[in-house]
N, C-alpha and C. Protein backbone atom coordinates (compact mmCIF):
# COMPACT_ATOMS: atom_id res chain seq x y z
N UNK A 1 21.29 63.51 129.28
CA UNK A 1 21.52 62.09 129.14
C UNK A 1 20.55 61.36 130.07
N UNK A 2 19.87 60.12 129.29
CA UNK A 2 18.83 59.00 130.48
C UNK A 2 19.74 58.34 130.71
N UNK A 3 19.20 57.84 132.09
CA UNK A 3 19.72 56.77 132.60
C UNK A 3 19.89 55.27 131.60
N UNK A 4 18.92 55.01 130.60
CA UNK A 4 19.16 54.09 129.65
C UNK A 4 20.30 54.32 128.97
N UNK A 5 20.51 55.52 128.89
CA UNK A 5 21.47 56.13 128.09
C UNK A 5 23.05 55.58 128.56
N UNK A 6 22.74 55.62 129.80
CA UNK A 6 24.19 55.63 131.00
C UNK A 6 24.28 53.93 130.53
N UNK A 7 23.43 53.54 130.79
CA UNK A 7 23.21 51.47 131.14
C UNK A 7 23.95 50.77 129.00
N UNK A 8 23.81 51.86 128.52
CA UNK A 8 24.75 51.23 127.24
C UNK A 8 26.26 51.29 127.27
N UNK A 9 26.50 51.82 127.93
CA UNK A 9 28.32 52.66 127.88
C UNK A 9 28.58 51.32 128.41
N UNK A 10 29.96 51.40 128.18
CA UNK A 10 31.08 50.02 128.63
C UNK A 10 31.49 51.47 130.09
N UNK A 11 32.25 50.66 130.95
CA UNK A 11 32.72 51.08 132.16
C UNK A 11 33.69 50.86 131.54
N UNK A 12 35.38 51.57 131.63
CA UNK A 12 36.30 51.75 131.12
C UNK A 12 37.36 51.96 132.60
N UNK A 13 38.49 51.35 133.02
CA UNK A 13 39.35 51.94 133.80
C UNK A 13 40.50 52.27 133.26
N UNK A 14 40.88 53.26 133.57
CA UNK A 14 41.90 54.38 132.89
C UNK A 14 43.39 53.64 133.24
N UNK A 15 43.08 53.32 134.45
CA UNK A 15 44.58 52.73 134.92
C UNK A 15 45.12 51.61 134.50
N UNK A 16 44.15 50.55 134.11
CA UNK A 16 44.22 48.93 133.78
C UNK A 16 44.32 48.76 131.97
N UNK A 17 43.08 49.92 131.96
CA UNK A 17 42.57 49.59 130.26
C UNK A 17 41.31 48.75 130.28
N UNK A 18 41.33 47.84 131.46
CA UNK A 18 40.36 46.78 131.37
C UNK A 18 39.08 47.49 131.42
N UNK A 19 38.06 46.78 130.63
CA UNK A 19 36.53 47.04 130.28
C UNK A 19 35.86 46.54 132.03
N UNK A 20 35.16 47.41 133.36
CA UNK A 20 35.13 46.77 134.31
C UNK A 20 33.18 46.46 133.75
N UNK A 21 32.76 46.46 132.95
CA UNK A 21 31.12 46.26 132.59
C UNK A 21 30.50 47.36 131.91
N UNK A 22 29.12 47.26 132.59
CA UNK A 22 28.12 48.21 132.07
C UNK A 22 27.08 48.63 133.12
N UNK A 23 26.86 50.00 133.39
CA UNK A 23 26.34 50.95 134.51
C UNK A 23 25.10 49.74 134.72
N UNK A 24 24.62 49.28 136.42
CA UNK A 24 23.87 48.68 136.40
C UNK A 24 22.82 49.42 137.22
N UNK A 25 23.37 50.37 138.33
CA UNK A 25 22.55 50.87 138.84
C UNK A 25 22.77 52.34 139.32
N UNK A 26 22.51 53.35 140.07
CA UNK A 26 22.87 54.94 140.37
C UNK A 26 22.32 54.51 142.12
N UNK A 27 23.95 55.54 142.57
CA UNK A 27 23.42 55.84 143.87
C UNK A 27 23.03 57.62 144.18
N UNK A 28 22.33 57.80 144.76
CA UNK A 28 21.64 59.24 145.18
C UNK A 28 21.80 59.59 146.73
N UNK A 29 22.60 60.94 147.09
CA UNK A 29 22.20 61.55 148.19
C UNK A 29 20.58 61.93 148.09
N UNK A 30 20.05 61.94 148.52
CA UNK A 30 18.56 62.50 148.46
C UNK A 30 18.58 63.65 149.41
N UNK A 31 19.68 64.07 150.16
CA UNK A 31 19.14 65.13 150.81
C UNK A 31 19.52 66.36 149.21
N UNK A 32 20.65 66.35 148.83
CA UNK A 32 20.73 67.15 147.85
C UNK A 32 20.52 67.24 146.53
N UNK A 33 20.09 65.60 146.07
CA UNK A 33 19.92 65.31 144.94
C UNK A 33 20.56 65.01 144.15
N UNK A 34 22.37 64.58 144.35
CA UNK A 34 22.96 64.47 143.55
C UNK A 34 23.28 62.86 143.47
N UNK A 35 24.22 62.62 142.32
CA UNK A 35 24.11 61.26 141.84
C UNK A 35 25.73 60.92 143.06
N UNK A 36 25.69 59.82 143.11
CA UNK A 36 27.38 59.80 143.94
C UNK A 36 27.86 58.67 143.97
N UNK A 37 27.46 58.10 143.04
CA UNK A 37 28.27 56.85 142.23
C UNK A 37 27.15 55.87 141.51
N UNK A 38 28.05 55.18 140.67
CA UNK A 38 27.46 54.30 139.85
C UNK A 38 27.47 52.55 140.60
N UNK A 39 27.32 51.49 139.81
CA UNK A 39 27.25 50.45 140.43
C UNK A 39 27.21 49.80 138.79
N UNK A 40 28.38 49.04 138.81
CA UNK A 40 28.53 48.74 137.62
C UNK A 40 28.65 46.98 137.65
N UNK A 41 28.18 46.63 136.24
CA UNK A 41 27.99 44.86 136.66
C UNK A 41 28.61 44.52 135.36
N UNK A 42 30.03 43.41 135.50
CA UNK A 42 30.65 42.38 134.87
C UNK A 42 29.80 41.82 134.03
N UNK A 43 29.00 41.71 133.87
CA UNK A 43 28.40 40.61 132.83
C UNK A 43 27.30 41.26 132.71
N UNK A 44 26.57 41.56 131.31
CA UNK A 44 24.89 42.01 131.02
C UNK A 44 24.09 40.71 131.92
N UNK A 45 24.21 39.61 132.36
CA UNK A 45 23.33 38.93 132.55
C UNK A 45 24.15 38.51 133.66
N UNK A 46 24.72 39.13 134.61
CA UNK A 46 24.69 38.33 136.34
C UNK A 46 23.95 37.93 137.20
N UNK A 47 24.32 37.06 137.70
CA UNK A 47 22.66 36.72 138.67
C UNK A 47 23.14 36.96 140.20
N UNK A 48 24.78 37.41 140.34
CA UNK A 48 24.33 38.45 141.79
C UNK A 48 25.12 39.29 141.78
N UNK A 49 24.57 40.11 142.28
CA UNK A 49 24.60 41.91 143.03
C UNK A 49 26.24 41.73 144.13
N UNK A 50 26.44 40.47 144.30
CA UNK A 50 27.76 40.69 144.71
C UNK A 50 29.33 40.69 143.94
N UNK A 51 29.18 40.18 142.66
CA UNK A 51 30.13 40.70 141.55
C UNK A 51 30.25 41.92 140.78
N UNK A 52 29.03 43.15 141.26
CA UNK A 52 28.77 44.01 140.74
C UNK A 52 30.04 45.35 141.70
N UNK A 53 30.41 46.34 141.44
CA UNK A 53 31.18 47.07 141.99
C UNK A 53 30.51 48.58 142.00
N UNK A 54 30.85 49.26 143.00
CA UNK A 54 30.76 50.19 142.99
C UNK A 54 31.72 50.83 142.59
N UNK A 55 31.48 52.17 141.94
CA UNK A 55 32.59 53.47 141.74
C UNK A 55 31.70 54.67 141.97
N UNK A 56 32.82 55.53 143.04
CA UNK A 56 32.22 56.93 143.59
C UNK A 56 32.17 57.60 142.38
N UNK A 57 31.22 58.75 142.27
CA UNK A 57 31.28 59.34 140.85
C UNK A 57 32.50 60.77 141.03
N UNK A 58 33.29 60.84 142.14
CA UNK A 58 34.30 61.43 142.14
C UNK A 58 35.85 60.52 140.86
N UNK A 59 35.00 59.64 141.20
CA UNK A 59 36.30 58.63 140.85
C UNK A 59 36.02 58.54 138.84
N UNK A 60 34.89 59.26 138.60
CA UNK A 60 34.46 58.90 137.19
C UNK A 60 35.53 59.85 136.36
N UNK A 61 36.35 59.58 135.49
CA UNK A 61 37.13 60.66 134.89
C UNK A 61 36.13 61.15 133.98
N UNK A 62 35.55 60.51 132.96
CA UNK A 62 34.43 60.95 131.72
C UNK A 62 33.61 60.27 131.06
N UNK A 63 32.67 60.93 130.83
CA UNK A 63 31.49 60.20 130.24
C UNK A 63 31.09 60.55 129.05
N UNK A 64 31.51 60.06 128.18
CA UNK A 64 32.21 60.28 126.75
C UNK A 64 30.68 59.36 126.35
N UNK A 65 30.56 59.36 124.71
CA UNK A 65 29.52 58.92 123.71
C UNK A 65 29.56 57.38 123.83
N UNK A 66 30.87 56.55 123.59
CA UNK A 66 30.71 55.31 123.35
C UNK A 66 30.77 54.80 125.40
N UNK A 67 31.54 55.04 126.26
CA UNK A 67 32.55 54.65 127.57
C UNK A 67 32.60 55.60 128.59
N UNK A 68 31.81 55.47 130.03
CA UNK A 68 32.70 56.04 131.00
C UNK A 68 33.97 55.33 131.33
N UNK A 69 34.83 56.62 131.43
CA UNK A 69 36.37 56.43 132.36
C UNK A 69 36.43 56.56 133.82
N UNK A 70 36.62 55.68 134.32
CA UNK A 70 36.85 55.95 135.95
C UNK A 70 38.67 55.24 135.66
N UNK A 71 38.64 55.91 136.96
CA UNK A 71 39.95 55.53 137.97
C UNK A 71 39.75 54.50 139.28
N UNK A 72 40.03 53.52 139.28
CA UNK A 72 39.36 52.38 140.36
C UNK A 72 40.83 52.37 141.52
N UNK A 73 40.49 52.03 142.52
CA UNK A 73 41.92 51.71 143.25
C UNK A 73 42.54 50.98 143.24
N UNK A 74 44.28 51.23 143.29
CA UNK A 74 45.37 50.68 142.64
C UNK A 74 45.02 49.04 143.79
N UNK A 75 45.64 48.15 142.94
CA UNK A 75 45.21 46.59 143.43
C UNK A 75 46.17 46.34 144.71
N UNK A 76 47.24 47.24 144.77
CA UNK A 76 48.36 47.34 145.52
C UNK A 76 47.63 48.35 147.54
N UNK A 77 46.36 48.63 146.92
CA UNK A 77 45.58 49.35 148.62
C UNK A 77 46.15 50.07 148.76
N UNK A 78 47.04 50.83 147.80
CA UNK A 78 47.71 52.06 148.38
C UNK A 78 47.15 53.08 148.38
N UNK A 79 46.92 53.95 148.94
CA UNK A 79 46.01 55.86 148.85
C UNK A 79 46.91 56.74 148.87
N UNK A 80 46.83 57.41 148.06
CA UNK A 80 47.99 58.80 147.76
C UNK A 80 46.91 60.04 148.10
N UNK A 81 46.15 59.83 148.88
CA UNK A 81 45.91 61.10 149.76
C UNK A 81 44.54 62.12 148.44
N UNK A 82 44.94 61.83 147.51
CA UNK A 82 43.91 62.62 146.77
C UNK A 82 42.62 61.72 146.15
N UNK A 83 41.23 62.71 145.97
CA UNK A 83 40.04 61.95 146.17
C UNK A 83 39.89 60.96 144.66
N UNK A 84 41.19 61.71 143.93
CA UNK A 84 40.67 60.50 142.91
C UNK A 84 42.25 59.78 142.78
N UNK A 85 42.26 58.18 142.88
CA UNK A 85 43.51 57.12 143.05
C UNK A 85 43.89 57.48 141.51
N UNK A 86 45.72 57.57 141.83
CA UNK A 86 46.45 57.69 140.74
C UNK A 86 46.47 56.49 140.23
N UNK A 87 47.69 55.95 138.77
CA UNK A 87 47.40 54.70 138.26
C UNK A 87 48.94 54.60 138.48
């Protein structure tokens, strides 16, 4: 999969239902090379980087043909101890 590839998918949260955008940017460890979250933006056409959200790519449930699924944290700040927030 390209990264263009990633930037078509709707962002999907599993817990809400709600559509949170479309992949705007990738973050990278560079010591190991792996990807470790996305950065996803509300609107195809925002004009700032501060309505945009991050999600750890622990937190991604799947990256399916049409939608990634993530799990975002419950609105309530609660943490149940495991790396990905229940709904």
């Amino acid at each position: 999969m390209t990264y263009n590839e990633l930037r078509e998918k709707d962002v999907i949260d599993v817990c809400s239902g709600k559509r949170l955008g479309t992949v705007d940017d990738l973050s990278f460890d560079t010591d190991c090379g792996r990807i470790t979250g996305i950065t996803v933006c509300p609107h195809l056409f925002a004009l700032s980087k501060k309505s945009s959200v991050r999600v750890p790519w622990r937190d991604i449930v799947c990256v399916g043909e049409d939608a990634i699924l993530v799990k975002t944290p419950r609105e309530d700040g609660k943490k149940d101890g495991s790396p990905i927030n229940k709904c």
